[in-house]
N, C-alpha and C. Protein backbone atom coordinates (compact mmCIF):
# COMPACT_ATOMS: atom_id res chain seq x y z
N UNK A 1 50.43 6.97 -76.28
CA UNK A 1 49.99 8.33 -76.10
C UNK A 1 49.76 8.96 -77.47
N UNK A 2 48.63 9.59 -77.64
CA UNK A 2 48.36 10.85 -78.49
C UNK A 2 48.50 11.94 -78.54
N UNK A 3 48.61 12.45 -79.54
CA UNK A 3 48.69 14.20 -79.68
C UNK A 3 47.91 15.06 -78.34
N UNK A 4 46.67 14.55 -78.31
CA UNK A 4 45.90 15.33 -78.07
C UNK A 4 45.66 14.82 -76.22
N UNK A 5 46.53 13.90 -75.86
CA UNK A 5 46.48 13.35 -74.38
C UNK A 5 48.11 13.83 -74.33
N UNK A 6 48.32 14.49 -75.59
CA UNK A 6 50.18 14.96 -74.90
C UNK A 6 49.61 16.68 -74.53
N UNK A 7 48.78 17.33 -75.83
CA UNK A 7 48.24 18.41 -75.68
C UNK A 7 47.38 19.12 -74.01
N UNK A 8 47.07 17.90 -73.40
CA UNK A 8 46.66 17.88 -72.11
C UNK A 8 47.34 17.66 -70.86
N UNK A 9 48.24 16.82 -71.16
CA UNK A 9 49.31 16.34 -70.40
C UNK A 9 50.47 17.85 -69.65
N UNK A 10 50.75 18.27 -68.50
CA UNK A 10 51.04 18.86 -68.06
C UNK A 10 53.06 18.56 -68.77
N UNK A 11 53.55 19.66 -69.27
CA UNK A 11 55.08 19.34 -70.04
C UNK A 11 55.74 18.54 -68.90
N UNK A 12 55.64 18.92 -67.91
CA UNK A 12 56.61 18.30 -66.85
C UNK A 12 56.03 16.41 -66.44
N UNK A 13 55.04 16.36 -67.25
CA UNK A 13 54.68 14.90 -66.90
C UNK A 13 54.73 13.93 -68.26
N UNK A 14 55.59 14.75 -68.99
CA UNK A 14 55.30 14.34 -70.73
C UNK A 14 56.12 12.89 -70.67
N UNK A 15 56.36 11.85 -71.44
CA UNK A 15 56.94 10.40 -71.44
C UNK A 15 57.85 11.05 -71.99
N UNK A 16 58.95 10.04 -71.94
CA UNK A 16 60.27 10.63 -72.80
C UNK A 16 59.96 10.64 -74.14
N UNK A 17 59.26 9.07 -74.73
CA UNK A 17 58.97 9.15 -76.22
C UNK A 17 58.37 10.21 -76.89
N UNK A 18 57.39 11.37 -76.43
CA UNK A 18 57.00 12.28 -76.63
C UNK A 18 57.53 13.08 -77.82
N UNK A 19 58.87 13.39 -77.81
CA UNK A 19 59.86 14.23 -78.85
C UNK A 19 59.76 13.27 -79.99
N UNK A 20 59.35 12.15 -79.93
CA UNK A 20 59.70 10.42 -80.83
C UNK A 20 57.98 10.72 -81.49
N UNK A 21 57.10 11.15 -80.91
CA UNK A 21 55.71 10.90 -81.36
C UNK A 21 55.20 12.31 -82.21
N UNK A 22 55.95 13.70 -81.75
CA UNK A 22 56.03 14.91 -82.65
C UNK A 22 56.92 14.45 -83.78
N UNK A 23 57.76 14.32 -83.75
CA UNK A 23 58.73 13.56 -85.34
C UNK A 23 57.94 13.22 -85.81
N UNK A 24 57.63 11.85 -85.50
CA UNK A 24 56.91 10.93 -86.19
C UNK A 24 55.59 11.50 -87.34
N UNK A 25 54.86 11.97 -86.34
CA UNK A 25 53.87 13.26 -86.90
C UNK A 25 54.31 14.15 -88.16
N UNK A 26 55.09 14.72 -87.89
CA UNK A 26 55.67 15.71 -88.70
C UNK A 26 56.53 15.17 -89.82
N UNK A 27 56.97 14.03 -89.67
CA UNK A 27 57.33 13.20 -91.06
C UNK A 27 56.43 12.38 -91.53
N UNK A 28 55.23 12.59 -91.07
CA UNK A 28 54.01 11.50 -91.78
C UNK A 28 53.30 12.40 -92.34
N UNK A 29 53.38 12.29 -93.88
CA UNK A 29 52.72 13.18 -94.98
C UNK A 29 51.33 12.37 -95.22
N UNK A 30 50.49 11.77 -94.40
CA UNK A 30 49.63 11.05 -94.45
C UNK A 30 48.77 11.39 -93.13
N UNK A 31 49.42 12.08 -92.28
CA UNK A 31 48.80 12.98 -91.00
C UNK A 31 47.77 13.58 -91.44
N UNK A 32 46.87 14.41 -90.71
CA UNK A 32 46.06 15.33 -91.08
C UNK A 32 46.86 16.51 -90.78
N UNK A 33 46.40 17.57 -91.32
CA UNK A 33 47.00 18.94 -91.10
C UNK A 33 46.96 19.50 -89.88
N UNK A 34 45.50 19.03 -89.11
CA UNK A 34 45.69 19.64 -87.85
C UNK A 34 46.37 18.91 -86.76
N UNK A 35 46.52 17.72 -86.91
CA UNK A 35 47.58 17.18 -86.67
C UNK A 35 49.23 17.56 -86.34
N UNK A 36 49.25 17.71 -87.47
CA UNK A 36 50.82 18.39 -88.06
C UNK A 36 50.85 19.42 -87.35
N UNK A 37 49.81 20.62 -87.69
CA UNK A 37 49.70 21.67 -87.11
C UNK A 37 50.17 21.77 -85.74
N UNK A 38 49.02 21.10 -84.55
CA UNK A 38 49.45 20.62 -82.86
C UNK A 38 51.07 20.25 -82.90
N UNK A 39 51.28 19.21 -83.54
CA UNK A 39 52.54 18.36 -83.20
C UNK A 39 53.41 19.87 -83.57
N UNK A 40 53.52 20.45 -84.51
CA UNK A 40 54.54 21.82 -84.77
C UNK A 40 54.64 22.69 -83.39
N UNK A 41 53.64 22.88 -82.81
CA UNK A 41 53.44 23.95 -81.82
C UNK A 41 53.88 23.12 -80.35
N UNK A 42 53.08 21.51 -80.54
CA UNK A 42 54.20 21.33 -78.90
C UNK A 42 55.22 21.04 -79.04
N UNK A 43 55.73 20.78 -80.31
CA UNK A 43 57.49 21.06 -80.83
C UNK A 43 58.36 21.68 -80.11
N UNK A 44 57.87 23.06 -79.95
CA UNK A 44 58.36 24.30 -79.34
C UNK A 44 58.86 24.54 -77.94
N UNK A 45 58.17 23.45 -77.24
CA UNK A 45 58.14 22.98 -75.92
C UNK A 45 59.86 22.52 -75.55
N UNK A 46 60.75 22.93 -74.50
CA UNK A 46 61.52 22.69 -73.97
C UNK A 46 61.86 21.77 -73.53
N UNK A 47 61.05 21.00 -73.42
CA UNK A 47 61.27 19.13 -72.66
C UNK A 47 61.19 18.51 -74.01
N UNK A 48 61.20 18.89 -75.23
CA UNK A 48 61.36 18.00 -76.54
C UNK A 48 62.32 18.62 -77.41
N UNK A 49 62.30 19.48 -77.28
CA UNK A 49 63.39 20.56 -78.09
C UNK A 49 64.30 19.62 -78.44
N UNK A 50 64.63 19.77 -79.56
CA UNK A 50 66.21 18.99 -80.30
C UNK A 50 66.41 19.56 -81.28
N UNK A 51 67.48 19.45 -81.87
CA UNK A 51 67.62 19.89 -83.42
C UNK A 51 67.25 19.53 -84.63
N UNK A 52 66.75 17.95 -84.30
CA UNK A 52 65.97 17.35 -85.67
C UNK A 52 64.31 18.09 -84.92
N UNK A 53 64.11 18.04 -84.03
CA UNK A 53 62.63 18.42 -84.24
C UNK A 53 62.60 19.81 -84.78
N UNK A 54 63.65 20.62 -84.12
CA UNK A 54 63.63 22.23 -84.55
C UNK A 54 63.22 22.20 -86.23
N UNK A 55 63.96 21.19 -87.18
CA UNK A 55 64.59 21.60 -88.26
C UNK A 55 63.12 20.61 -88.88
N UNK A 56 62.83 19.49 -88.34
CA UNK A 56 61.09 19.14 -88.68
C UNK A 56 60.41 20.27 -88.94
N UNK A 57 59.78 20.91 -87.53
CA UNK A 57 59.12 21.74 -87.12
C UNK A 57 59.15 23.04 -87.87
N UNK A 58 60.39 23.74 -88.35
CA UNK A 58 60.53 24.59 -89.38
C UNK A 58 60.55 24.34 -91.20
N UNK A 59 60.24 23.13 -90.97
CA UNK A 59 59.91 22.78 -92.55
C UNK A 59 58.60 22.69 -92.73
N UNK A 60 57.60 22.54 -91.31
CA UNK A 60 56.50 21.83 -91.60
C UNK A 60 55.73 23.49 -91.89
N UNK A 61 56.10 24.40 -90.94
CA UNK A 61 55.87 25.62 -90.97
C UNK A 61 55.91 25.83 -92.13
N UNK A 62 57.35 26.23 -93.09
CA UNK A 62 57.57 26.66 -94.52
C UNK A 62 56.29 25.76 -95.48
N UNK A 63 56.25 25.03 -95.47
CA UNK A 63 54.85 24.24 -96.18
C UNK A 63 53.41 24.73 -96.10
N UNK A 64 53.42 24.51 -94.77
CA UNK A 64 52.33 25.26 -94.32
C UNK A 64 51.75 27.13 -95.12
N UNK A 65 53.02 27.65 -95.10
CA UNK A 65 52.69 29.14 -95.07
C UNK A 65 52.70 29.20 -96.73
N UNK A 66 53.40 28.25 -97.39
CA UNK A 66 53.40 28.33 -99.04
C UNK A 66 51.85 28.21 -99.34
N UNK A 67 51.36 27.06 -98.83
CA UNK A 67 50.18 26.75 -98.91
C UNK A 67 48.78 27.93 -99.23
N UNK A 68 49.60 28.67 -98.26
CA UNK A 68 48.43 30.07 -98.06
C UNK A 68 48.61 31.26 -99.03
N UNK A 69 49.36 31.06 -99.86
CA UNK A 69 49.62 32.06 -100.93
C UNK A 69 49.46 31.43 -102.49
């Protein structure tokens, strides 16, 4: 599965690996940004929620927003 067939994928039908394929994303500094970007936002999602993704997901943000200044 991909980002963008998870991005479509109804949350309640998501694979378990799912939370395993946003990580993955978000620790690959070789991703594209919009990439990163998606994977940050279905982060947020309740059926993946954890504390390493939380703490991914809020670093990828802090990067992100440095970027813009």
């Amino acid at each position: 599965m991909d980002l963008e067939t998870l991005r479509n994928t109804p949350r309640w039908d998501w694979p378990e690996e799912a939370g395993e394929l946003l990580l993955d994303t978000l620790a690959n500094e070789k991703a594209s940004e919009s990439d990163r970007l998606l994977a940050t936002e279905l982060a947020s999602e309740l059926v993946v929620m954890s504390d390493e993704l939380a703490d991914r997901s809020e670093e990828h943000t802090s990067e992100l927003q440095s970027r813009q200044y």
